[in-house]
C-alpha atoms as a PDB file:
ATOM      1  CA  UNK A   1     -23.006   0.397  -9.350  1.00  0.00           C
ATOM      2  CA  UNK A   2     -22.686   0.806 -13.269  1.00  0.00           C
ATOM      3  CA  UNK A   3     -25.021   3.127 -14.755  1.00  0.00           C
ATOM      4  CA  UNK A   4     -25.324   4.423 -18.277  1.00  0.00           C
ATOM      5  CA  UNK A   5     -25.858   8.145 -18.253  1.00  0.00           C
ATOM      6  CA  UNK A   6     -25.306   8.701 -14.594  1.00  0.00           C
ATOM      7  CA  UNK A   7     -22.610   9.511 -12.391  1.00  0.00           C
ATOM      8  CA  UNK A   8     -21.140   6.321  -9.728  1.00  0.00           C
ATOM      9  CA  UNK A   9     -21.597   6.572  -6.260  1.00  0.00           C
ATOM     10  CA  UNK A  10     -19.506   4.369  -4.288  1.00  0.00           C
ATOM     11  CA  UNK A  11     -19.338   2.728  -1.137  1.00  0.00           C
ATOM     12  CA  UNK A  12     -16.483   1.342   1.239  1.00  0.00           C
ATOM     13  CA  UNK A  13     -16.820  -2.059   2.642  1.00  0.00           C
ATOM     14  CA  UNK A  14     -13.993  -3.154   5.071  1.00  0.00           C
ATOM     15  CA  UNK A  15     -13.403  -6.779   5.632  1.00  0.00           C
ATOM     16  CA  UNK A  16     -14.055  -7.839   9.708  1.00  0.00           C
ATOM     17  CA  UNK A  17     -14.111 -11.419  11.043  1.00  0.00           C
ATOM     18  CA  UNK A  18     -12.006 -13.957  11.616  1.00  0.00           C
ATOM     19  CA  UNK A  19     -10.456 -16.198   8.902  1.00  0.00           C
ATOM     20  CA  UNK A  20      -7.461 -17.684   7.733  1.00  0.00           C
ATOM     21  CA  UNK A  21      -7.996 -16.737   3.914  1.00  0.00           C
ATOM     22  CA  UNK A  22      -5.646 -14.317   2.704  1.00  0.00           C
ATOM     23  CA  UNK A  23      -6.723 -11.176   0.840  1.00  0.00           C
ATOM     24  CA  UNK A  24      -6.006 -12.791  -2.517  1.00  0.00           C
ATOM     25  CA  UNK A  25      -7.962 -15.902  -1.637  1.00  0.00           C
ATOM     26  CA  UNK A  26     -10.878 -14.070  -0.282  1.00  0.00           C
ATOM     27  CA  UNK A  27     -11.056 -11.750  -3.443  1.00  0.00           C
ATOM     28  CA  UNK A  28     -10.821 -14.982  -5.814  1.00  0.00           C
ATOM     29  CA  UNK A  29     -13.415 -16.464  -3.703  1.00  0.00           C
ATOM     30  CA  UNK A  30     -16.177 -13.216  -4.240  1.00  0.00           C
ATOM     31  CA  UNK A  31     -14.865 -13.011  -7.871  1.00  0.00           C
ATOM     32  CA  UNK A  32     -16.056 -16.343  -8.273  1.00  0.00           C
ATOM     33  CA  UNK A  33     -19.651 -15.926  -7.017  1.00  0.00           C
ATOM     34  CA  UNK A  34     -19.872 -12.314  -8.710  1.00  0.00           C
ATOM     35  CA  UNK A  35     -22.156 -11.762 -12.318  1.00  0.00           C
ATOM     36  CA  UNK A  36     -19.644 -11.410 -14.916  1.00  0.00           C
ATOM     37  CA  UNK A  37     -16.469 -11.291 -12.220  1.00  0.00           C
ATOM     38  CA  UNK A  38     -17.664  -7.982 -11.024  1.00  0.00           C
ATOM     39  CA  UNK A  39     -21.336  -7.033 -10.286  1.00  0.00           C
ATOM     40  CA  UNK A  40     -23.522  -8.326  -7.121  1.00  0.00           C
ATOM     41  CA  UNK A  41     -26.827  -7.466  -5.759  1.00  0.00           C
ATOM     42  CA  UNK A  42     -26.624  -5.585  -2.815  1.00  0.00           C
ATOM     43  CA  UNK A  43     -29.578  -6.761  -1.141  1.00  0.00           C
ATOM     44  CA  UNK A  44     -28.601  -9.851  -1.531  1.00  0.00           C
ATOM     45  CA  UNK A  45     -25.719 -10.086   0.514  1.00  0.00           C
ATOM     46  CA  UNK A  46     -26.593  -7.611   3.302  1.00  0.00           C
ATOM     47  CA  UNK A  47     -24.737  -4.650   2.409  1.00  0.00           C
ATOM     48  CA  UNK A  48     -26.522  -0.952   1.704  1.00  0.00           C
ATOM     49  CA  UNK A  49     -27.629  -0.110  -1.326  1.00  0.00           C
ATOM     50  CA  UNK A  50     -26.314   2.635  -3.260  1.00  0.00           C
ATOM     51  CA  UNK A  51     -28.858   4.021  -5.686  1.00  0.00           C
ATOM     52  CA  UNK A  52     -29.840   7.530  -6.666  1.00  0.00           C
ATOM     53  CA  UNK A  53     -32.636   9.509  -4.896  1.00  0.00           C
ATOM     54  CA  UNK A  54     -34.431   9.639  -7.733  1.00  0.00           C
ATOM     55  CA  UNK A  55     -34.325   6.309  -9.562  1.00  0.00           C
ATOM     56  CA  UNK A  56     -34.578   6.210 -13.241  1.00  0.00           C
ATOM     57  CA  UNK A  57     -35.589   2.798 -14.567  1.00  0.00           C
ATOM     58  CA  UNK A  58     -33.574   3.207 -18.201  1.00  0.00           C
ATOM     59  CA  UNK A  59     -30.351   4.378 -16.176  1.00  0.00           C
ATOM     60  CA  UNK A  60     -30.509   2.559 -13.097  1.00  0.00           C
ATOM     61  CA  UNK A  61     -30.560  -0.954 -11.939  1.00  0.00           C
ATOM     62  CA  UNK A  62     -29.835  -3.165  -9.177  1.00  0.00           C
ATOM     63  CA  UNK A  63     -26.622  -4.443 -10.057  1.00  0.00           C
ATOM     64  CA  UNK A  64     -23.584  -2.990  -7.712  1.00  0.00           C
ATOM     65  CA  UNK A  65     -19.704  -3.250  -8.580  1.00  0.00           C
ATOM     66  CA  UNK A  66     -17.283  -4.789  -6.801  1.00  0.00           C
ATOM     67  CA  UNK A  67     -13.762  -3.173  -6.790  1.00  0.00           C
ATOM     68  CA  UNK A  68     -11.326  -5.182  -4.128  1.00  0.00           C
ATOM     69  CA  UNK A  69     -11.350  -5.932  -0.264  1.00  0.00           C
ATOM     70  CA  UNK A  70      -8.921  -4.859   2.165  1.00  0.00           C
ATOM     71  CA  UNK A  71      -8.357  -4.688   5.785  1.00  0.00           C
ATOM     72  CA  UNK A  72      -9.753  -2.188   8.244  1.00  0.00           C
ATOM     73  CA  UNK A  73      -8.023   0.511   9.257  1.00  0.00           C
ATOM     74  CA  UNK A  74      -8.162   3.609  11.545  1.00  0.00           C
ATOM     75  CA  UNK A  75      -8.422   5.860   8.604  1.00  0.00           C
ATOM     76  CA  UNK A  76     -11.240   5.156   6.815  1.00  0.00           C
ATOM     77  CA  UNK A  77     -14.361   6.773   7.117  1.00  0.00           C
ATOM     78  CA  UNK A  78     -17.999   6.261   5.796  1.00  0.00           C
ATOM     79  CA  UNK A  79     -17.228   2.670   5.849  1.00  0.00           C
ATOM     80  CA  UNK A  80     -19.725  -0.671   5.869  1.00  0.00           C
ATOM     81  CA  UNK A  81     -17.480  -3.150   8.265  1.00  0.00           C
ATOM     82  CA  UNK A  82     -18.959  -6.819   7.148  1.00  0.00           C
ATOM     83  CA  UNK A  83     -17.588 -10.018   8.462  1.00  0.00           C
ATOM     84  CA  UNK A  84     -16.299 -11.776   5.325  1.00  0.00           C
ATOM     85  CA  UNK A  85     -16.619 -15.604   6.513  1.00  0.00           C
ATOM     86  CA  UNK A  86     -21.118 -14.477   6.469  1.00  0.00           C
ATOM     87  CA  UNK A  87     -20.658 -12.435   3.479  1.00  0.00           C
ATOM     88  CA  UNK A  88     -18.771 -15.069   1.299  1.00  0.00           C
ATOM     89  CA  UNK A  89     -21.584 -17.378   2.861  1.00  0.00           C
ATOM     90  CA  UNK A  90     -24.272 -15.260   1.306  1.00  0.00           C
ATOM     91  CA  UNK A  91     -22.882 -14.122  -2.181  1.00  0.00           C
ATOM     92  CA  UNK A  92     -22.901 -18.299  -2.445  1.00  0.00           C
ATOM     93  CA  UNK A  93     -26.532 -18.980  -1.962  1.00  0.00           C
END
């Protein structure tokens, strides 16, 4: 999430589902739907929000930053699994 003043916190979110879209295509396809190439509202598309515990208005805002998908794997931990086929669907409404 970009914030002026404040640290990042950050979230992984691993792609599930089935589909025959490449990596590449999916991340041109969520580029495409994404405020400037890069921010999304988290609510929006069903994922969790990742704001501060104490929310300051001038710092904070909804706006979350997308970095890249990738595929599951066994090794990652404190991870959001979405299925990208709904959440392409949603970031297109």
């Amino acid at each position: 999430m970009p914030q002026s003043g404040r640290k990042f916190t950050y979230a992984v979110v691993l792609k599930s589902g089935a589909t025959s879209l490449s990596l590449e295509e999916i991340d041109a396809q969520i580029r495409e739907c994404l405020i400037d190439g890069m921010y999304f509202t988290a609510e929006k598309v069903g994922l969790p929000t990742l704001y501060f515990d104490e929310r300051n208005d001038q710092l904070d805002h909804e706006w979350h930053e997308y970095d890249r998908v990738r595929e599951e794997s066994e090794n990652t931990t404190e991870a959001a699994s979405v299925d990208i086929v709904e959440f392409l669907r949603k970031l297109k409404l």
